[in-house]
C-alpha atoms as a PDB file:
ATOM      1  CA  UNK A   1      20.211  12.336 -17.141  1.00  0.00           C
ATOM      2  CA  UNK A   2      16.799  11.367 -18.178  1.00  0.00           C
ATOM      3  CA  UNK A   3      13.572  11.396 -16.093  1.00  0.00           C
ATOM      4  CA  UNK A   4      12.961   7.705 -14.250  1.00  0.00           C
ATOM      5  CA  UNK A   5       9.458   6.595 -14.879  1.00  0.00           C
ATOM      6  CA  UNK A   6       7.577   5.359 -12.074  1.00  0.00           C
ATOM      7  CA  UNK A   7       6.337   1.990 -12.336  1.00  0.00           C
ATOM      8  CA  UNK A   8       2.410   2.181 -13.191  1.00  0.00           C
ATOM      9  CA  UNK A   9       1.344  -0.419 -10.946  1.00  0.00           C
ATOM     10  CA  UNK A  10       2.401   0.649  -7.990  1.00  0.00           C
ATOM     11  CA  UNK A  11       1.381   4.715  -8.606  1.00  0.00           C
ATOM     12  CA  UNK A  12      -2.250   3.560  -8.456  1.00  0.00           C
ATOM     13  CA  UNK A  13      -1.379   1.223  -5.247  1.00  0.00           C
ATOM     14  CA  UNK A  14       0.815   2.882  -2.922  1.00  0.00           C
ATOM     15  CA  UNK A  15       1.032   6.564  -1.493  1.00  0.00           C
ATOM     16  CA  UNK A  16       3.751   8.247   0.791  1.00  0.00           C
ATOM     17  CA  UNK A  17       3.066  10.046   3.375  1.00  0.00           C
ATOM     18  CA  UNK A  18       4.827  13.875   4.203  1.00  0.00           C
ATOM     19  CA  UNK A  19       7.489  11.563   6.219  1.00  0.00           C
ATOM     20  CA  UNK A  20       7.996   9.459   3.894  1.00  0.00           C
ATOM     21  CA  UNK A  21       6.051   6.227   4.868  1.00  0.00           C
ATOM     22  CA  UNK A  22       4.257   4.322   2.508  1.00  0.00           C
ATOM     23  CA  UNK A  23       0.500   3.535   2.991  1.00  0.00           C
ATOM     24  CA  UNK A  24      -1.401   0.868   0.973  1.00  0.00           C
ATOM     25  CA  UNK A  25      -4.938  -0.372   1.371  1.00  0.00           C
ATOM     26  CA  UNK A  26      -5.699  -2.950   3.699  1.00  0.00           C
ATOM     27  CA  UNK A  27      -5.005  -7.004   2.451  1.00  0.00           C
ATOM     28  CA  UNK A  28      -7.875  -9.569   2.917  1.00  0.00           C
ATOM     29  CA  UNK A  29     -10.937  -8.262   1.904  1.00  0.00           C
ATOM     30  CA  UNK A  30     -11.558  -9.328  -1.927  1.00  0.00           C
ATOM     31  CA  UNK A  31     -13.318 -12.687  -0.866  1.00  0.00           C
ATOM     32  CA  UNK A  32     -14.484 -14.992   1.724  1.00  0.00           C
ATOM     33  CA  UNK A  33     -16.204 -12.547   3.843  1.00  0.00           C
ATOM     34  CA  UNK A  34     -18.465 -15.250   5.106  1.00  0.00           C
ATOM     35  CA  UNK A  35     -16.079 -16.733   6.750  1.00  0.00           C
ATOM     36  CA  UNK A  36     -14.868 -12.887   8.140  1.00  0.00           C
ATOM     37  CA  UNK A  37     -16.174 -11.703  11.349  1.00  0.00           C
ATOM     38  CA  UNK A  38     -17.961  -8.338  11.141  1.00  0.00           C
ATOM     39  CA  UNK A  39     -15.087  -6.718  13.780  1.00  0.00           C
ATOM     40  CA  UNK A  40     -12.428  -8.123  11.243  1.00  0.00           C
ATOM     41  CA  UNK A  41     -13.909  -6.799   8.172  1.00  0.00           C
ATOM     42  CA  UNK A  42     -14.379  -3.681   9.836  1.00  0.00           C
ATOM     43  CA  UNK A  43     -11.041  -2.860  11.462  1.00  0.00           C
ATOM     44  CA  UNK A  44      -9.689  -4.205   7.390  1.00  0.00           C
ATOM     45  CA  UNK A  45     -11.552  -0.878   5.715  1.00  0.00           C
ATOM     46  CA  UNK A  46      -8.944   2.018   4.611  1.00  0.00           C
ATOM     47  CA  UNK A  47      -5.406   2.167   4.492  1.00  0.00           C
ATOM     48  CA  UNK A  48      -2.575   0.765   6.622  1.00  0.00           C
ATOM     49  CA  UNK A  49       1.076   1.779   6.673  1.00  0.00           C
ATOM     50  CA  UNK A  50       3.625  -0.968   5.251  1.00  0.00           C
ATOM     51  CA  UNK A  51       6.538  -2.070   7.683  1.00  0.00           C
ATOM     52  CA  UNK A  52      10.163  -1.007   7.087  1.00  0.00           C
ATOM     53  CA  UNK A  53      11.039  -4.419   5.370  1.00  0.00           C
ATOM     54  CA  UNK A  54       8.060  -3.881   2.649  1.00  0.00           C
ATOM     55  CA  UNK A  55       8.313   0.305   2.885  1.00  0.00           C
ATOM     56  CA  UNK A  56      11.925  -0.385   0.792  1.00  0.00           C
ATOM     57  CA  UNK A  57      10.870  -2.671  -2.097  1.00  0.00           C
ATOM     58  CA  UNK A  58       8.067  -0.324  -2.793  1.00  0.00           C
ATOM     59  CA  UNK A  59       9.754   2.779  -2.571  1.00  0.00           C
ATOM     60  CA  UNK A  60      12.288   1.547  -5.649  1.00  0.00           C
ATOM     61  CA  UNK A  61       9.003   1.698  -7.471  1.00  0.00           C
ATOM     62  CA  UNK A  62       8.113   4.945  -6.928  1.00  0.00           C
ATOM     63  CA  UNK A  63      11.565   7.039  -7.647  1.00  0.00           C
ATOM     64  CA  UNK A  64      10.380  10.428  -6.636  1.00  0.00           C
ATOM     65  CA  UNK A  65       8.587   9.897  -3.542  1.00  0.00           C
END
């Protein structure tokens, strides 16, 4: 059986971590910051791991992880 290929996309957006949750950086922050307090925008920096429900679409993405 062949090798699956991982889709591109989500290899540059998505990591797992050694028990197998998946962390993603942190939603909200592209625009609008004016709007943003400076506690929100702070506590949005880094990475944040994905609930169950989202944890499963991703991971059919990424077929070895």
């Amino acid at each position: 059986m062949p090798k699956l290929k991982t889709k591109s996309g989500a290899k540059k957006r998505f990591k797992l971590t050694a028990s197998g949750k998946v962390r993603a950086g942190q939603a909200g922050k592209r625009h609008g910051m004016i709007k943003r307090t400076n506690k929100q925008i702070r506590n949005l920096r880094g990475t944040t791991v994905l609930s169950e429900q989202d944890a499963r679409i991703v991971k059919k993405f990424l077929p070895y992880g």
